[in-house]
C-alpha atoms as a PDB file:
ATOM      1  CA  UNK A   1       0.000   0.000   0.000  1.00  0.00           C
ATOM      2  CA  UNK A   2       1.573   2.861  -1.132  1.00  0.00           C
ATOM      3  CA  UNK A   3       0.638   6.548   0.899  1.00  0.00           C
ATOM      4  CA  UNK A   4       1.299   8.999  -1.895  1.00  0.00           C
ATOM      5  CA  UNK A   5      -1.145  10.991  -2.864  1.00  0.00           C
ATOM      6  CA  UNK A   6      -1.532  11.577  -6.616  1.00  0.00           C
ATOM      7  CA  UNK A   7      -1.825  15.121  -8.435  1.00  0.00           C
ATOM      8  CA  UNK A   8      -5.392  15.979  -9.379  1.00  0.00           C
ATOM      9  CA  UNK A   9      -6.063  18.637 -11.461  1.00  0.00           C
ATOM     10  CA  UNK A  10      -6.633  21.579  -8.661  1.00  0.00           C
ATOM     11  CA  UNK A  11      -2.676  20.833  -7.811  1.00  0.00           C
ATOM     12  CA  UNK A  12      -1.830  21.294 -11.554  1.00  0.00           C
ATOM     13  CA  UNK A  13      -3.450  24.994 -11.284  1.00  0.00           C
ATOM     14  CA  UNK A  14      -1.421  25.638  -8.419  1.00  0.00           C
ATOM     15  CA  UNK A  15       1.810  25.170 -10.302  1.00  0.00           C
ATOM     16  CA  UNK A  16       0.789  27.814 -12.684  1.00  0.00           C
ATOM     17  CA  UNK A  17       2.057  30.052  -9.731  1.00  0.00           C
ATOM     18  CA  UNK A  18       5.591  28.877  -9.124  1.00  0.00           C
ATOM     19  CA  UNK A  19       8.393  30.950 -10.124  1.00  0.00           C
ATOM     20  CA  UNK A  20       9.773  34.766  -9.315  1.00  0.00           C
ATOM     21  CA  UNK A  21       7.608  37.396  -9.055  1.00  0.00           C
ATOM     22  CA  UNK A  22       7.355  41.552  -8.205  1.00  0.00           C
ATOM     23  CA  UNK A  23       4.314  43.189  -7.078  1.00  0.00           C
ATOM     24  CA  UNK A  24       2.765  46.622  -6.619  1.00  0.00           C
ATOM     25  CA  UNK A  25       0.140  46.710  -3.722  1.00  0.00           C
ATOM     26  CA  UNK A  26      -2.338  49.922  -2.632  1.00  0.00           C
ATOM     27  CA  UNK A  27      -3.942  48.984   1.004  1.00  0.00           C
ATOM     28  CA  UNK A  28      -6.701  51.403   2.942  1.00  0.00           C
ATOM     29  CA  UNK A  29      -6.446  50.219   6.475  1.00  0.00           C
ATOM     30  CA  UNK A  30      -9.809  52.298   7.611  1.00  0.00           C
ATOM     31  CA  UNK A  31     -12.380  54.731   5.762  1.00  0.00           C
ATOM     32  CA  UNK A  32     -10.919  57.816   6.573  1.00  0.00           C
ATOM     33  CA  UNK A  33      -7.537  56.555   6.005  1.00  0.00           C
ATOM     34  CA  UNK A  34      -5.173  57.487   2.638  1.00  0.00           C
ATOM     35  CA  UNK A  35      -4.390  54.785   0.461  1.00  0.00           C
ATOM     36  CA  UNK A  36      -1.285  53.236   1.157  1.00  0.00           C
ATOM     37  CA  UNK A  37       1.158  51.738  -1.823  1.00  0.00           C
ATOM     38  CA  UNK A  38       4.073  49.066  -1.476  1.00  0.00           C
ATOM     39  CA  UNK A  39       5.808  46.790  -3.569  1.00  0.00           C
ATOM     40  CA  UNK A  40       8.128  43.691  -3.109  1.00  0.00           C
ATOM     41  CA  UNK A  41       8.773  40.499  -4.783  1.00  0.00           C
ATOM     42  CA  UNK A  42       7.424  37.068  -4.091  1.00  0.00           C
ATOM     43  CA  UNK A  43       9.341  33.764  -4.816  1.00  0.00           C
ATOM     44  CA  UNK A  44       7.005  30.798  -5.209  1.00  0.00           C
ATOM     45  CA  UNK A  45       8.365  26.931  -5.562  1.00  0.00           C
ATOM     46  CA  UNK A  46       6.652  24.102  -5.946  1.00  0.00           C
ATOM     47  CA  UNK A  47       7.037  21.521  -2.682  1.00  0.00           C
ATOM     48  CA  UNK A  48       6.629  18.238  -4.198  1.00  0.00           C
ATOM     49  CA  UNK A  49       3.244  17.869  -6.833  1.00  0.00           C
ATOM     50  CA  UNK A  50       1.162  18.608  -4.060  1.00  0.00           C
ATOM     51  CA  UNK A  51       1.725  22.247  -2.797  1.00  0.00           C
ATOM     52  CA  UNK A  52       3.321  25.332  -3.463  1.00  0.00           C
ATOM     53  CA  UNK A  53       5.466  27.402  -0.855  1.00  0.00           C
ATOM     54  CA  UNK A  54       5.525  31.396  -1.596  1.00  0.00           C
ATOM     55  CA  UNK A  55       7.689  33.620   0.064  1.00  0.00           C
ATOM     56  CA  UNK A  56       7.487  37.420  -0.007  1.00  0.00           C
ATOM     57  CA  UNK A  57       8.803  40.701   0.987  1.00  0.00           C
ATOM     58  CA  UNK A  58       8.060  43.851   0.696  1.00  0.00           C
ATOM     59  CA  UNK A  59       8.520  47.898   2.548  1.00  0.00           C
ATOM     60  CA  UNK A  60       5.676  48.400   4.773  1.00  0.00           C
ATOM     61  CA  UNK A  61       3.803  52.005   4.292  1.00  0.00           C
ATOM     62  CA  UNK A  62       5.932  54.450   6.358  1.00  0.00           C
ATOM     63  CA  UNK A  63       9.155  52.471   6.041  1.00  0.00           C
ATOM     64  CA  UNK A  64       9.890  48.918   7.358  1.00  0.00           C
ATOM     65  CA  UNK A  65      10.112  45.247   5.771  1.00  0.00           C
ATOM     66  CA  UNK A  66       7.166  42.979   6.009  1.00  0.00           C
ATOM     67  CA  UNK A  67       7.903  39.495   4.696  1.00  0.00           C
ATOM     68  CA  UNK A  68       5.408  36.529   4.667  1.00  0.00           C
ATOM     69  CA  UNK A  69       4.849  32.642   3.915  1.00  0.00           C
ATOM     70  CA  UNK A  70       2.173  31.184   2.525  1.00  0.00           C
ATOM     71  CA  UNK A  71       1.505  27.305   1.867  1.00  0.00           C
ATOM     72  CA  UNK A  72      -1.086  26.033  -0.904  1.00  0.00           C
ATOM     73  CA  UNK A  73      -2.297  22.675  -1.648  1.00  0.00           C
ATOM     74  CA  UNK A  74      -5.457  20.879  -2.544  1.00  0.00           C
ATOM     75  CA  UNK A  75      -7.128  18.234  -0.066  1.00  0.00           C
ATOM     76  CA  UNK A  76      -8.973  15.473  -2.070  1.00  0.00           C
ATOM     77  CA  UNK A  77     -10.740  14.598   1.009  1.00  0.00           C
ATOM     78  CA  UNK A  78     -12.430  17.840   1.838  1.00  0.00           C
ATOM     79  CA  UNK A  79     -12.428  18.798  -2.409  1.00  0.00           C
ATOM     80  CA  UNK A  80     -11.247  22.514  -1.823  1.00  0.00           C
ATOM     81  CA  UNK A  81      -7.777  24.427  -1.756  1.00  0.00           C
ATOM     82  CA  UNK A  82      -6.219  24.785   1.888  1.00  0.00           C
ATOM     83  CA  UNK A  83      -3.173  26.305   2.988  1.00  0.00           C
ATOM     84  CA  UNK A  84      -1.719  28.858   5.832  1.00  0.00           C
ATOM     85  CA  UNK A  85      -0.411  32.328   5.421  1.00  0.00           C
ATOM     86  CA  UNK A  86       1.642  33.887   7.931  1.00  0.00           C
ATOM     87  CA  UNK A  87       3.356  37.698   8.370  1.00  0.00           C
ATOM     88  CA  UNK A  88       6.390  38.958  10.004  1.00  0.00           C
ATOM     89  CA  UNK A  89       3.865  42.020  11.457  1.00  0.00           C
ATOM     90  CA  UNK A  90       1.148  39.906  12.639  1.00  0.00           C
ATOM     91  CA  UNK A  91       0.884  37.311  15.505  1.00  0.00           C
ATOM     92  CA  UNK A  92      -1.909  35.337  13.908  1.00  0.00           C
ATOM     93  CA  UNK A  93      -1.580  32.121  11.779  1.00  0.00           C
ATOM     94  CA  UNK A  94      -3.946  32.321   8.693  1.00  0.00           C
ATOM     95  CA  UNK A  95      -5.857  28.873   7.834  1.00  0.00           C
ATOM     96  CA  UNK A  96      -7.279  28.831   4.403  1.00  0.00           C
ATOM     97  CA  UNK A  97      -9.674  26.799   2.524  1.00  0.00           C
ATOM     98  CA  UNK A  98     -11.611  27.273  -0.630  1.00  0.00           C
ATOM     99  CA  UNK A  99     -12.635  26.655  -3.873  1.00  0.00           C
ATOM    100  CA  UNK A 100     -11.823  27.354  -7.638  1.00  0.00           C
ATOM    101  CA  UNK A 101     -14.564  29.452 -10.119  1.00  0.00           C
ATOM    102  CA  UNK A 102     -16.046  27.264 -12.746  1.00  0.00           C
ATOM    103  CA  UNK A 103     -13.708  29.670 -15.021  1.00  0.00           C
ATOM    104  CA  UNK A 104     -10.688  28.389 -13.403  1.00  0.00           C
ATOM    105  CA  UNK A 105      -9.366  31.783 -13.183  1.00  0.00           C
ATOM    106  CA  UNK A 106     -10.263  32.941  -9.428  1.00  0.00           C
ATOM    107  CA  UNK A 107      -9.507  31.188  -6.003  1.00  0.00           C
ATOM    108  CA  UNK A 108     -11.226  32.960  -3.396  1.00  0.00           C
ATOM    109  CA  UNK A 109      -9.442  31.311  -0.205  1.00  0.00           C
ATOM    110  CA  UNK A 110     -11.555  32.065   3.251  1.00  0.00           C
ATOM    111  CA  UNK A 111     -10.394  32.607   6.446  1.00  0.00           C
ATOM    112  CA  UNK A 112     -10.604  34.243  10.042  1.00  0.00           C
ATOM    113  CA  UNK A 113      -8.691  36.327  11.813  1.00  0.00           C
ATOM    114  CA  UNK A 114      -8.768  39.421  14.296  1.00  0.00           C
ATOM    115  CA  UNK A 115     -10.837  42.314  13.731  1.00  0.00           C
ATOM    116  CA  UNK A 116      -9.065  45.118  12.275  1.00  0.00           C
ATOM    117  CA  UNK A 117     -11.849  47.176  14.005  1.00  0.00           C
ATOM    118  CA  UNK A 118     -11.777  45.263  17.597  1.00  0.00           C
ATOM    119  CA  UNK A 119      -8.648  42.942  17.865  1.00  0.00           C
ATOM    120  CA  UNK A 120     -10.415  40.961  20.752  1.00  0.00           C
ATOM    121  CA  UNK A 121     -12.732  39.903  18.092  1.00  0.00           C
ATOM    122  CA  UNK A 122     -12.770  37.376  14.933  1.00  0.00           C
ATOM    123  CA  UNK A 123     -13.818  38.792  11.448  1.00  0.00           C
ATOM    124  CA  UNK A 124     -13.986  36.834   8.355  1.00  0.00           C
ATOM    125  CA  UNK A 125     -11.919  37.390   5.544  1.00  0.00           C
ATOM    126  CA  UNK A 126     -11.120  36.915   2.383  1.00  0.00           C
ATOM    127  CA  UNK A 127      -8.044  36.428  -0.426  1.00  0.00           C
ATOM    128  CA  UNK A 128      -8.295  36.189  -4.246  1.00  0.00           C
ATOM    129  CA  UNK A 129      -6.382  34.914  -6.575  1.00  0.00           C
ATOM    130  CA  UNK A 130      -7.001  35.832  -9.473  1.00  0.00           C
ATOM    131  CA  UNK A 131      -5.216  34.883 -13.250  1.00  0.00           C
ATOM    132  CA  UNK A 132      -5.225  36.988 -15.804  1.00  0.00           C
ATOM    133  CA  UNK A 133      -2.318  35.989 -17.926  1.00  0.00           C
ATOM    134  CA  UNK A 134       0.691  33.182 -17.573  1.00  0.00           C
ATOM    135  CA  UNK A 135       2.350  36.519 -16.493  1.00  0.00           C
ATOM    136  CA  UNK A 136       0.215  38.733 -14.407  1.00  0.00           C
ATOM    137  CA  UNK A 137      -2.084  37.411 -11.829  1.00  0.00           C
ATOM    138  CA  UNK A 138      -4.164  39.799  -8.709  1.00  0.00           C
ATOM    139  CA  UNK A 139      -4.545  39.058  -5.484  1.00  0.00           C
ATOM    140  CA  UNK A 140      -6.855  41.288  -3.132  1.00  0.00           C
ATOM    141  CA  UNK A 141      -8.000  40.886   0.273  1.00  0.00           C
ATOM    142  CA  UNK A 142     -11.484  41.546   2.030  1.00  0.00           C
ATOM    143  CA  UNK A 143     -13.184  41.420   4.885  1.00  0.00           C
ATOM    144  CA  UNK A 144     -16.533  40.684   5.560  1.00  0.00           C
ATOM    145  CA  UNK A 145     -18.879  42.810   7.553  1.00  0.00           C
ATOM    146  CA  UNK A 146     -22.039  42.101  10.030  1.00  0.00           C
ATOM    147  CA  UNK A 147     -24.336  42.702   7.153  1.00  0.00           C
ATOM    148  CA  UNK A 148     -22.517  39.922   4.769  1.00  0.00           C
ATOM    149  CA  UNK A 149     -21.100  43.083   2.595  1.00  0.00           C
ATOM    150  CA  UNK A 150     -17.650  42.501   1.292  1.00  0.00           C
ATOM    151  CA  UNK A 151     -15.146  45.297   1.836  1.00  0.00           C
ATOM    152  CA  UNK A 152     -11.862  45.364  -0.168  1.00  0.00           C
ATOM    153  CA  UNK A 153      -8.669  47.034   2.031  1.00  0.00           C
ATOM    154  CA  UNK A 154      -5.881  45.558  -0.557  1.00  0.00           C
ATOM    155  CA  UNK A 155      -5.435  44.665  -4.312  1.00  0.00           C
ATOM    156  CA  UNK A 156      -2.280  43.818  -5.763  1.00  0.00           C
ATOM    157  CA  UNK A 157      -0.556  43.458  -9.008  1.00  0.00           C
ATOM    158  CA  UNK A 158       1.969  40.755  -9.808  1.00  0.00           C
ATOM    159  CA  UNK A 159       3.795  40.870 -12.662  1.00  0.00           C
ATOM    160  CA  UNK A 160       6.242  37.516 -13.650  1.00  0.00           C
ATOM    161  CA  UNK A 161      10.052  37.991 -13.471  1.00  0.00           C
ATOM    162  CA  UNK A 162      11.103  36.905 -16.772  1.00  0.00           C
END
């Protein structure tokens, strides 16, 4: 009996990721706060045929690195995407799970986390991937609110390293 797990098709999309990457990122941290830009570079490798490791870094608004991990597979058993994301300015581990668009194109990945409005509190939130090319992919971030409304507080642009 052998325990390896074979590729399906979800872990094929992931690898569309891997390589070297730069992005340019605009983040409003609270309604009558500016917009706040940033850029950095992310380095994603593949970790077997199962997940994908990405590693990024980037100057925090107002000066200061900020450099984060996040892991990406797919889980056969549960049928969505899971993985963790993790910052160097926050003390909270980030569990994802989610699932693809019928397009293909967008991976909303869901997860919770403190409020940004009352720390002592969880909020739901919210990262897309999106694809646009083999070259340039989005990723924003939401949170949800009590009423179920989505509110967007960062998009950013990658661009592939050629």
């Amino acid at each position: 009996m052998s325990c390896k797990t074979a590729p399906e098709p979800q872990h094929h999309w992931l690898r569309q990721l891997v390589g070297d990457w730069t992005f340019d990122a605009e983040c409003v941290m609270g309604p009558d706060q500016p917009a706040s830009k940033l850029s950095g570079i992310e380095s994603i490798r593949s970790l077997g045929d199962l997940w994908i490791i990405a590693e990024g870094k980037g100057e925090m608004p107002g000066g200061g690195l900020m450099e984060s991990r996040m892991t990406l597979g797919f889980d056969p058993a549960k049928n969505k995407f899971v993985g963790t994301w993790i910052g160097s300015v926050m003390a909270n581990l980030f569990v994802y799970e989610g699932e693809l668009d019928p397009a293909r194109k967008v991976l909303p990945l869901y997860t919770t986390g403190p409020s940004f409005a009352d720390p002592t509190k969880l909020a739901t939130y919210q990262d897309v991937i999106q694809i646009e090319s083999a070259s340039r992919r989005l990723l924003w971030s939401q949170t949800q609110g009590d009423d179920g409304a989505w509110t967007r507080f960062m998009t950013s642009t990658y661009s592939r390293v050629a």
